[in-house]
PDB file of N, CA and C in Angstrom:
ATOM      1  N   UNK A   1      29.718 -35.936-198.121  1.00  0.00           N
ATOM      2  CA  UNK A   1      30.776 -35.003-197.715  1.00  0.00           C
ATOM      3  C   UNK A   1      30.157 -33.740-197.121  1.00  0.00           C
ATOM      4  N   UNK A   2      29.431 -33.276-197.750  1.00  0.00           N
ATOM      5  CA  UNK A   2      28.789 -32.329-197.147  1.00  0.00           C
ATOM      6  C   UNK A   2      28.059 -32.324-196.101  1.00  0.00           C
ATOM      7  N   UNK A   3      27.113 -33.193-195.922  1.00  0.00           N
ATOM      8  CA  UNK A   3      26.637 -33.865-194.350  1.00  0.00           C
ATOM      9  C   UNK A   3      27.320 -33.737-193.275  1.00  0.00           C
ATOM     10  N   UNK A   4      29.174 -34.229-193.232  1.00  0.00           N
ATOM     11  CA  UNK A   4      29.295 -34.259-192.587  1.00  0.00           C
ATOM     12  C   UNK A   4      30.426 -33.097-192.190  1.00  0.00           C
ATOM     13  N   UNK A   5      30.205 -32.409-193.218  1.00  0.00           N
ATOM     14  CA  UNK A   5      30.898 -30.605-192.901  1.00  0.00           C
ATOM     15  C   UNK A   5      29.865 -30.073-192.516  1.00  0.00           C
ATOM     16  N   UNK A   6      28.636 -30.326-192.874  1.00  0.00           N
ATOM     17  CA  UNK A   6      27.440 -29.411-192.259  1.00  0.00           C
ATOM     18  C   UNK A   6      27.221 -30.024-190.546  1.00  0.00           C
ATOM     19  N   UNK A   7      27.351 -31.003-190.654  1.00  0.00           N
ATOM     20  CA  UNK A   7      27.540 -31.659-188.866  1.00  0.00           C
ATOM     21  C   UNK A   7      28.427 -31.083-188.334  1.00  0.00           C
ATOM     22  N   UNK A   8      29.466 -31.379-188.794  1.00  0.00           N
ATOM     23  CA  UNK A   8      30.800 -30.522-188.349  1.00  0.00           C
ATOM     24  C   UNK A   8      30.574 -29.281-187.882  1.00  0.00           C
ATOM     25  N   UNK A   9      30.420 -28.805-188.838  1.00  0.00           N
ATOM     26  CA  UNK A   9      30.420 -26.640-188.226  1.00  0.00           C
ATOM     27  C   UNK A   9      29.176 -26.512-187.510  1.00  0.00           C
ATOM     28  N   UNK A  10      28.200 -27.673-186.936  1.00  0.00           N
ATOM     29  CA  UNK A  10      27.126 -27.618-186.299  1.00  0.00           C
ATOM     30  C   UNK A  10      27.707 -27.494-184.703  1.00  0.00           C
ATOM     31  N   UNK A  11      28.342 -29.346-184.768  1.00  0.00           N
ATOM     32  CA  UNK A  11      28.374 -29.108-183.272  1.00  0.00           C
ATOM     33  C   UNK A  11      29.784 -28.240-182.995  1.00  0.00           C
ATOM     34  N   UNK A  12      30.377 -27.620-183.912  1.00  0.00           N
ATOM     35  CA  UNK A  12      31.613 -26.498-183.681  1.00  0.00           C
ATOM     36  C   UNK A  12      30.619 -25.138-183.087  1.00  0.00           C
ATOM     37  N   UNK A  13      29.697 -24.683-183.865  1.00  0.00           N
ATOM     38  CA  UNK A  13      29.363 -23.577-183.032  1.00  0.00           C
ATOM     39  C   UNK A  13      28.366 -23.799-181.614  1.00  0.00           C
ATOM     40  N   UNK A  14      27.950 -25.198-181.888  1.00  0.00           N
ATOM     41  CA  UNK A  14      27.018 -25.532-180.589  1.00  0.00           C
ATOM     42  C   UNK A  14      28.381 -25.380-179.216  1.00  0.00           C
ATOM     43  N   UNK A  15      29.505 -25.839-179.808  1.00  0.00           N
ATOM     44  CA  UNK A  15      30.538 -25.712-179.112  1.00  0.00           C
ATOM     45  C   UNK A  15      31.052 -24.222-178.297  1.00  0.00           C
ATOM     46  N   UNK A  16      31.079 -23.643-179.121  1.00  0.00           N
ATOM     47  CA  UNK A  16      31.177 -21.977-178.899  1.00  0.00           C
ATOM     48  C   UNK A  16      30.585 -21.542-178.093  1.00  0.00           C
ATOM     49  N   UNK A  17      28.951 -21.806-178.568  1.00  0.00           N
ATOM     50  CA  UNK A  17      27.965 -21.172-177.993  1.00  0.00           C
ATOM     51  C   UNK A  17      28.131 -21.223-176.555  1.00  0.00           C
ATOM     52  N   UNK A  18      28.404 -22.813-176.067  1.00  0.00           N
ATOM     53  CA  UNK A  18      28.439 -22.971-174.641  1.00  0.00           C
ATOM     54  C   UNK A  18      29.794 -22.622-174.524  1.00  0.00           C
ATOM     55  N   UNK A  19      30.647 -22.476-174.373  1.00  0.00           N
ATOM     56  CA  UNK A  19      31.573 -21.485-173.965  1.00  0.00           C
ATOM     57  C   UNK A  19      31.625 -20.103-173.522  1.00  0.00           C
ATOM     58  N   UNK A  20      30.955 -19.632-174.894  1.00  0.00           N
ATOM     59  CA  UNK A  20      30.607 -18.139-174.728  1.00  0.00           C
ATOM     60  C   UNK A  20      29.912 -17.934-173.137  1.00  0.00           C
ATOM     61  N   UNK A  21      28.732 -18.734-173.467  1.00  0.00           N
ATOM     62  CA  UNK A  21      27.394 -18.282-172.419  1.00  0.00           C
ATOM     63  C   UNK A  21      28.182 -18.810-170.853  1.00  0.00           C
ATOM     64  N   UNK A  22      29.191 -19.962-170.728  1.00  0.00           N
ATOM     65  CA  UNK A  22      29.479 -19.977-169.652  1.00  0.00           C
ATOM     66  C   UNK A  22      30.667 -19.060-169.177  1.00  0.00           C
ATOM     67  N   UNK A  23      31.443 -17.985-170.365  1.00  0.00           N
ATOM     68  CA  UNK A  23      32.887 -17.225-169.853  1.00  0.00           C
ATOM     69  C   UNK A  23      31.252 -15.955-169.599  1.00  0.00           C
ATOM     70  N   UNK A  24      30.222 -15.497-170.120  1.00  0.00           N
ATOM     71  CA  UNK A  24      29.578 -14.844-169.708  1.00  0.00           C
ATOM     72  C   UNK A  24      28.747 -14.729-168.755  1.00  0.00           C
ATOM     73  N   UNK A  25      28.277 -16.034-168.221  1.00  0.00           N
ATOM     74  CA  UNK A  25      27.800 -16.013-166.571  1.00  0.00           C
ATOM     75  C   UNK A  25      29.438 -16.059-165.469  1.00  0.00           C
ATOM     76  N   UNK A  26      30.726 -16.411-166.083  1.00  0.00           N
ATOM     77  CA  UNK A  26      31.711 -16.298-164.960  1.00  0.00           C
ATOM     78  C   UNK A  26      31.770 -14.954-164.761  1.00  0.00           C
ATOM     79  N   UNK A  27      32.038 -14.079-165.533  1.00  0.00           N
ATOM     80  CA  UNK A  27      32.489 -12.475-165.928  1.00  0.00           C
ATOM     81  C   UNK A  27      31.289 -12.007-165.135  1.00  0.00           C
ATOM     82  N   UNK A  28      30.012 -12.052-165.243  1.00  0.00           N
ATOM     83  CA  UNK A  28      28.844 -11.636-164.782  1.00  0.00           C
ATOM     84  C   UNK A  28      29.081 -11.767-163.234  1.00  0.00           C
ATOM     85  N   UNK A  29      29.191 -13.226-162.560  1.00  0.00           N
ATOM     86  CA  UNK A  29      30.191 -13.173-161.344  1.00  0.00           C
ATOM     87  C   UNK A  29      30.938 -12.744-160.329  1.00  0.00           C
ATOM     88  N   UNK A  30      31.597 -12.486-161.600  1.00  0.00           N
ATOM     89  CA  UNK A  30      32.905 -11.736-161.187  1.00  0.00           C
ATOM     90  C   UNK A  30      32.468 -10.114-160.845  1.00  0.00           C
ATOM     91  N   UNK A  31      31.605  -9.582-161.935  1.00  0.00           N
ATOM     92  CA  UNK A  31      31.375  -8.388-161.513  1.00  0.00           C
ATOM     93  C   UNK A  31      30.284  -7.864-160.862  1.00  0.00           C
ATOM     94  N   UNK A  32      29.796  -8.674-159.955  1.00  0.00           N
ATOM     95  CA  UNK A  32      29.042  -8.826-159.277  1.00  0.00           C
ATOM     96  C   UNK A  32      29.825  -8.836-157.828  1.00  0.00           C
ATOM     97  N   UNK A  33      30.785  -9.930-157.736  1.00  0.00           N
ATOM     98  CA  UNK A  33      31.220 -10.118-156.829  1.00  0.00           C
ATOM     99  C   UNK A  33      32.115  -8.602-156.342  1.00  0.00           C
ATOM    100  N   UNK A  34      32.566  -7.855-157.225  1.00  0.00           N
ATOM    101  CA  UNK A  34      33.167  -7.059-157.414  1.00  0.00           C
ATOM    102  C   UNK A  34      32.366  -6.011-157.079  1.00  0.00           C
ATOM    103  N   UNK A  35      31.261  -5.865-157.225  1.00  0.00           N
ATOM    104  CA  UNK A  35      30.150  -4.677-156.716  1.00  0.00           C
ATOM    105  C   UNK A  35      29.571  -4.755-155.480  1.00  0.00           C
ATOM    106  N   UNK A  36      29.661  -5.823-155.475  1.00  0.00           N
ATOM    107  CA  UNK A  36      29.546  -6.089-154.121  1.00  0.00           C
ATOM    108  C   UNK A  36      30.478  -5.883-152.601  1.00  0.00           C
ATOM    109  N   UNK A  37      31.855  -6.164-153.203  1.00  0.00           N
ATOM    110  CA  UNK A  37      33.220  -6.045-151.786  1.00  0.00           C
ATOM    111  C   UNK A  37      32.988  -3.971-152.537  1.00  0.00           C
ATOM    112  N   UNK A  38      33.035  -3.527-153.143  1.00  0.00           N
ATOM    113  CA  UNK A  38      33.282  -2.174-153.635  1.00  0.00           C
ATOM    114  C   UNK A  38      32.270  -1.553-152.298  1.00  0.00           C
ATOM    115  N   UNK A  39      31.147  -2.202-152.574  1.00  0.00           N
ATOM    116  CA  UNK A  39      29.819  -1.375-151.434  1.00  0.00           C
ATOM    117  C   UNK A  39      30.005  -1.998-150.314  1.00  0.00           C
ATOM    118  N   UNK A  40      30.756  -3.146-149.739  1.00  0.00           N
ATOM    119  CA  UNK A  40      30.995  -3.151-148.491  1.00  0.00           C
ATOM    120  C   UNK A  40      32.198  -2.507-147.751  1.00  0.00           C
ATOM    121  N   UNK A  41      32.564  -1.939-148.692  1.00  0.00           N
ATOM    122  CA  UNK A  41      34.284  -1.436-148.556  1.00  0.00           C
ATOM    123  C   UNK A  41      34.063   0.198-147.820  1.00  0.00           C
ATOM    124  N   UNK A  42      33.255   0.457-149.365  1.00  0.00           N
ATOM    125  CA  UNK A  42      32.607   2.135-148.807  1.00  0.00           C
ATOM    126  C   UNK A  42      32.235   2.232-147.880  1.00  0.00           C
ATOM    127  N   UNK A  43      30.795   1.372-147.489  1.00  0.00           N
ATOM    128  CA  UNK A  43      30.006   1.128-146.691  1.00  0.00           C
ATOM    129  C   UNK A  43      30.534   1.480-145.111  1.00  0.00           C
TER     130      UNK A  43
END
């Protein structure tokens, strides 16, 4: 039982993890893309 709660909440945060790291390279992106039209705008 425990094995497979300890598996469990394994691949649950392995789960997360890649979520996290991919809403944080979109956002990164985004505000990038965003710094970018800002300095061609001024520009």
């Amino acid at each position: 039982m425990n094995v497979v709660l300890g598996s469990m909440i394994y691949i649950y945060i392995n789960y997360i993890r890649e979520r996290v790291e991919e809403g944080l390279s979109h956002l990164h992106f985004c505000f990038s893309y965003l710094v970018w039209k800002s300095r061609s705008c001024c520009l």
